[in-house]
N, C-alpha and C. Protein backbone atom coordinates (compact mmCIF):
# COMPACT_ATOMS: atom_id res chain seq x y z
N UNK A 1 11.89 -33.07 -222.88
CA UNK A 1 12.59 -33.40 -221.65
C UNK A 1 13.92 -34.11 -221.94
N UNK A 2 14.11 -34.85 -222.99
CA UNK A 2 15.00 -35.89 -223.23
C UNK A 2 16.25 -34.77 -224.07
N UNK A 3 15.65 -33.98 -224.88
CA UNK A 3 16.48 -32.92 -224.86
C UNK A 3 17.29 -32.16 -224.07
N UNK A 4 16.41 -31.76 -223.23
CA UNK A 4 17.17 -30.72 -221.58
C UNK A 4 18.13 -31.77 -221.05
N UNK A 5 18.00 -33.24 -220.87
CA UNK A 5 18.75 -33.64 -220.40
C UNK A 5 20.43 -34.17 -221.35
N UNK A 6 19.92 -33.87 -222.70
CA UNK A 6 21.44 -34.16 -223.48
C UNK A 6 21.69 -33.13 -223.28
N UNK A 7 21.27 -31.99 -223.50
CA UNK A 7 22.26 -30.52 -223.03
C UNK A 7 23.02 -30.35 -221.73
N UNK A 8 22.00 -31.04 -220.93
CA UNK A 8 22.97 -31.12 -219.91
C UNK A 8 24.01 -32.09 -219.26
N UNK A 9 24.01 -33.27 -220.02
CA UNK A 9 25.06 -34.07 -220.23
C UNK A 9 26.03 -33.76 -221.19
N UNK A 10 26.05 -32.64 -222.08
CA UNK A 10 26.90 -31.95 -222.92
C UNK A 10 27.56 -30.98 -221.76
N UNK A 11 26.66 -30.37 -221.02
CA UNK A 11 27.64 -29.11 -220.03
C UNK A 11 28.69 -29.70 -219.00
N UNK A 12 28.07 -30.89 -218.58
CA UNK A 12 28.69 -31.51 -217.67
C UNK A 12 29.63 -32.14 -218.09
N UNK A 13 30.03 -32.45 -219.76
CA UNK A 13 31.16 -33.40 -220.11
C UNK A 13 32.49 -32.70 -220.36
N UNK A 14 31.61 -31.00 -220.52
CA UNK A 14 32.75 -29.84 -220.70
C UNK A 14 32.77 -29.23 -218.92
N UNK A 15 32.73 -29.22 -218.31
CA UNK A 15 33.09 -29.15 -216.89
C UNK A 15 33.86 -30.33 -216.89
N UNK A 16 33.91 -31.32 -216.78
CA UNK A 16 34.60 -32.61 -216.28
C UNK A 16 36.00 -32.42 -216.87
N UNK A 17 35.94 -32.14 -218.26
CA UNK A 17 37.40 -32.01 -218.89
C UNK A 17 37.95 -30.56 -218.37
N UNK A 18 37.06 -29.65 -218.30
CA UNK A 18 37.92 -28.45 -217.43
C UNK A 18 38.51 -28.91 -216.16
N UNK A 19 37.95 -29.78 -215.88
CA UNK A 19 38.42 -30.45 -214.05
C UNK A 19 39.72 -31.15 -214.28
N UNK A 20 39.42 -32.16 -215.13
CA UNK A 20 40.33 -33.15 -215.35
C UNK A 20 41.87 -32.06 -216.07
N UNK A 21 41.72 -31.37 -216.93
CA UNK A 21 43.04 -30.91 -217.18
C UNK A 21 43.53 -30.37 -216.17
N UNK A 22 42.84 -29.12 -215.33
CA UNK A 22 43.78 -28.66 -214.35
C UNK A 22 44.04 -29.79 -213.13
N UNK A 23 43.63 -30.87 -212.86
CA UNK A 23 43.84 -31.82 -212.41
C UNK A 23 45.24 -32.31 -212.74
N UNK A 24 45.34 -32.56 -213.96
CA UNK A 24 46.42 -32.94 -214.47
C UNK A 24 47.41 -32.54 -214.35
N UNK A 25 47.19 -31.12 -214.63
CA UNK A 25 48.26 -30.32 -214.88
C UNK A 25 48.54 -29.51 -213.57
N UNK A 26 47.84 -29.87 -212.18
CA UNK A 26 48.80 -29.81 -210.75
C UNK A 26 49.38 -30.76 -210.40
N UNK A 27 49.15 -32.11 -210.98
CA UNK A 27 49.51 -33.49 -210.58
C UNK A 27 51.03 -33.61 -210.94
N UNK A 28 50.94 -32.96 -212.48
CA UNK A 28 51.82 -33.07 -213.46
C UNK A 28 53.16 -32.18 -212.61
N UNK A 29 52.76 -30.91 -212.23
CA UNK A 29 53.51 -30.02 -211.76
C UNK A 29 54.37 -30.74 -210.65
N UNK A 30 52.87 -31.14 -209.50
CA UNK A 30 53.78 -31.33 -208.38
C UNK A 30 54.89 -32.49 -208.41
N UNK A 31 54.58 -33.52 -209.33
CA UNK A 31 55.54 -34.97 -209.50
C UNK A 31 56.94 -34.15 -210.18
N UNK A 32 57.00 -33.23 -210.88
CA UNK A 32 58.05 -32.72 -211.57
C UNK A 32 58.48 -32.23 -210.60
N UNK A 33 58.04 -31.43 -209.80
CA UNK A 33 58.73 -30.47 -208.66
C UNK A 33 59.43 -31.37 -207.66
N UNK A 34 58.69 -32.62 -207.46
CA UNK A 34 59.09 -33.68 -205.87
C UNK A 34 59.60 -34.53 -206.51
N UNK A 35 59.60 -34.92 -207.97
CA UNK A 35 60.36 -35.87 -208.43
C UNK A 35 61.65 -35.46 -208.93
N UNK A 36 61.84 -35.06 -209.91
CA UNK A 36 62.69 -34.24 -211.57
C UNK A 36 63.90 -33.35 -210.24
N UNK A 37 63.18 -32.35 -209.39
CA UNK A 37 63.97 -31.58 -208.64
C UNK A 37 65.00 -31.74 -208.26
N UNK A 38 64.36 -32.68 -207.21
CA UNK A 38 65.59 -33.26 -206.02
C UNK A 38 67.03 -33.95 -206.45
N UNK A 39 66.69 -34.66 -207.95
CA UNK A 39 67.69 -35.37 -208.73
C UNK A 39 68.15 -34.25 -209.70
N UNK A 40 67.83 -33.52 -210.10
CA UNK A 40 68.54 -32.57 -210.78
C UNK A 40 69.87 -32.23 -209.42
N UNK A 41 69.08 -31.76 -209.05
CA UNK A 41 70.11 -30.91 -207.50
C UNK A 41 71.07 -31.57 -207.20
N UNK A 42 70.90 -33.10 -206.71
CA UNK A 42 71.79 -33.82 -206.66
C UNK A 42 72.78 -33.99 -207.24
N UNK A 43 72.39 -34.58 -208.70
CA UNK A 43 73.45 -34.77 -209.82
C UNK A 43 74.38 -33.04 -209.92
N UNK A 44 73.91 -32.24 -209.32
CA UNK A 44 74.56 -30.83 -209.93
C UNK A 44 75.40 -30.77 -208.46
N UNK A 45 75.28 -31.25 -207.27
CA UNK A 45 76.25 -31.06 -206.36
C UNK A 45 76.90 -32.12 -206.44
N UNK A 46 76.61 -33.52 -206.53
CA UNK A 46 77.98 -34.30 -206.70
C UNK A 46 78.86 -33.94 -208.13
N UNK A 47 78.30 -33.23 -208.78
CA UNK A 47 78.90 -32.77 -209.81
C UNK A 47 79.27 -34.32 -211.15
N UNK A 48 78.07 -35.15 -211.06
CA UNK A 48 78.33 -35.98 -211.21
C UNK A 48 77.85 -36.39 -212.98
N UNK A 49 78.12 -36.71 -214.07
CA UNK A 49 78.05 -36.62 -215.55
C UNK A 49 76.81 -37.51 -215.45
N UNK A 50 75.73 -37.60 -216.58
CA UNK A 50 74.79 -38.49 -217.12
C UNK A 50 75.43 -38.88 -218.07
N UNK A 51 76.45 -38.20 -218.90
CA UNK A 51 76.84 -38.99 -219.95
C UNK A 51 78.27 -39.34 -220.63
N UNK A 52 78.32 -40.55 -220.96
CA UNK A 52 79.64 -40.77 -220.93
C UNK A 52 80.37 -40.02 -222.33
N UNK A 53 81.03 -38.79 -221.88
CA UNK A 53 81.27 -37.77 -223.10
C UNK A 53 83.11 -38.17 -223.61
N UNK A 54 83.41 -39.40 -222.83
CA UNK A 54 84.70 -39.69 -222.75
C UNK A 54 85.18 -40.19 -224.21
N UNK A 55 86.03 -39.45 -225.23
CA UNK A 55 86.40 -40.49 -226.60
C UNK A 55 86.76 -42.29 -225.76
N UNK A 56 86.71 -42.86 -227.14
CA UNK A 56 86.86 -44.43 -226.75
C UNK A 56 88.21 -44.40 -227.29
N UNK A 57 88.98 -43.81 -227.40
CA UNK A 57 90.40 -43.81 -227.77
C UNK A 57 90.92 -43.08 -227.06
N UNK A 58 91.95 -42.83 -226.07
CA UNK A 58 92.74 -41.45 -225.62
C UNK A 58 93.04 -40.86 -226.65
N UNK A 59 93.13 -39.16 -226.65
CA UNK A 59 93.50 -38.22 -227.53
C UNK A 59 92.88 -38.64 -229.07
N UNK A 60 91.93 -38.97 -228.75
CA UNK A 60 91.25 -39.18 -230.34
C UNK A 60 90.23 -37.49 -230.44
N UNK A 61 89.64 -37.56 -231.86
CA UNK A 61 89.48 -36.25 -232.52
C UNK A 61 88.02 -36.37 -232.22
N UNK A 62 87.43 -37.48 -232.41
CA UNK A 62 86.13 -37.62 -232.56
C UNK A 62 85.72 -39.01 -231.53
N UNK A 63 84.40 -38.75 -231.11
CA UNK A 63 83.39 -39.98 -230.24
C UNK A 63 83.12 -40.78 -231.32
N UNK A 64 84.00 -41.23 -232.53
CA UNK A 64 83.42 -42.25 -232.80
C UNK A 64 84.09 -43.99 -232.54
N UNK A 65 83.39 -44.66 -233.21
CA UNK A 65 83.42 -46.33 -232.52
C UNK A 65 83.70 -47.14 -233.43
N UNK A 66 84.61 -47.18 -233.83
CA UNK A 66 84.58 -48.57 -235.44
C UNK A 66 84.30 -49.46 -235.32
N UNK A 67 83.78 -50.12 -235.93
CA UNK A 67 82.94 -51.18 -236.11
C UNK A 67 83.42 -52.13 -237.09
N UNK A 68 83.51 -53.56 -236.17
CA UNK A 68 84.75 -54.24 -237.06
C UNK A 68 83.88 -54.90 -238.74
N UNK A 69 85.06 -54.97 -239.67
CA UNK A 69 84.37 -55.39 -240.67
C UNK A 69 83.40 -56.38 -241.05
N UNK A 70 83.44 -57.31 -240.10
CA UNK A 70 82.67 -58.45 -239.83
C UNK A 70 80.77 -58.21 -240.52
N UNK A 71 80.58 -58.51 -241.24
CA UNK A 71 78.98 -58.80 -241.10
C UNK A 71 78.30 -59.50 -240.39
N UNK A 72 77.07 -58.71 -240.35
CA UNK A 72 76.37 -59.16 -239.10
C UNK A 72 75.36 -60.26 -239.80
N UNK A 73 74.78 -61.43 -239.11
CA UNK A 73 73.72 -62.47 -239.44
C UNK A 73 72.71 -61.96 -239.06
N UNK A 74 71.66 -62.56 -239.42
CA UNK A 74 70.42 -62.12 -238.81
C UNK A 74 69.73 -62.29 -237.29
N UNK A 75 70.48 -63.44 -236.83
CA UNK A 75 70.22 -63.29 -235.30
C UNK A 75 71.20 -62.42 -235.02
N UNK A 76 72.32 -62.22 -235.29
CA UNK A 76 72.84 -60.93 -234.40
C UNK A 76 72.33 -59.61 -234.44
N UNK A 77 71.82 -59.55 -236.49
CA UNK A 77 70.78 -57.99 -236.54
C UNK A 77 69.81 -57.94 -235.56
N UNK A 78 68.75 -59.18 -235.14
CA UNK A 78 67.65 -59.09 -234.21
C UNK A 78 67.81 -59.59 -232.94
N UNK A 79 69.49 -59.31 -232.28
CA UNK A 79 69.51 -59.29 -230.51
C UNK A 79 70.32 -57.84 -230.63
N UNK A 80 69.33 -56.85 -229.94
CA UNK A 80 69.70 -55.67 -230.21
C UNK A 80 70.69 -55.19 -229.05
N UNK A 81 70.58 -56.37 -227.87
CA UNK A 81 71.26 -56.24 -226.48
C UNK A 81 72.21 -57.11 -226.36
């Protein structure tokens, strides 16, 4: 008897995870669709940038940033903000 009943706490633990993924994965869908969407759309009609692609120099060649010669201490290495 104690048998029949681990088998069937084995069937039922593989049903539950069949439940639970497609669970997930409409949950997952619909938050992307009502969330992710609406702000994509947006940002694409105000026509508006996520990123600042601007050089830090006018008419410079490259995005990069020099960094003055100065060494850094160790409280400045560990305030990363």
């Amino acid at each position: 008897m104690l048998e029949r009943f681990k088998r069937m706490w084995l069937w039922w633990q593989g049903v539950a995870a069949g439940i639970l993924w497609f669970q997930n994965a409409l949950l997952m869908t619909v938050a992307y669709v009502v969330g992710v969407g609406p702000v994509a759309v947006g940002f694409r009609l105000l026509r508006r940038p996520l990123l600042d692609r601007a050089p830090a120099v006018v008419g410079a060649k490259s995005h990069w940033v020099a960094r003055s010669g100065k060494p850094m201490t160790m409280d400045e290495a560990a305030r990363q903000f």
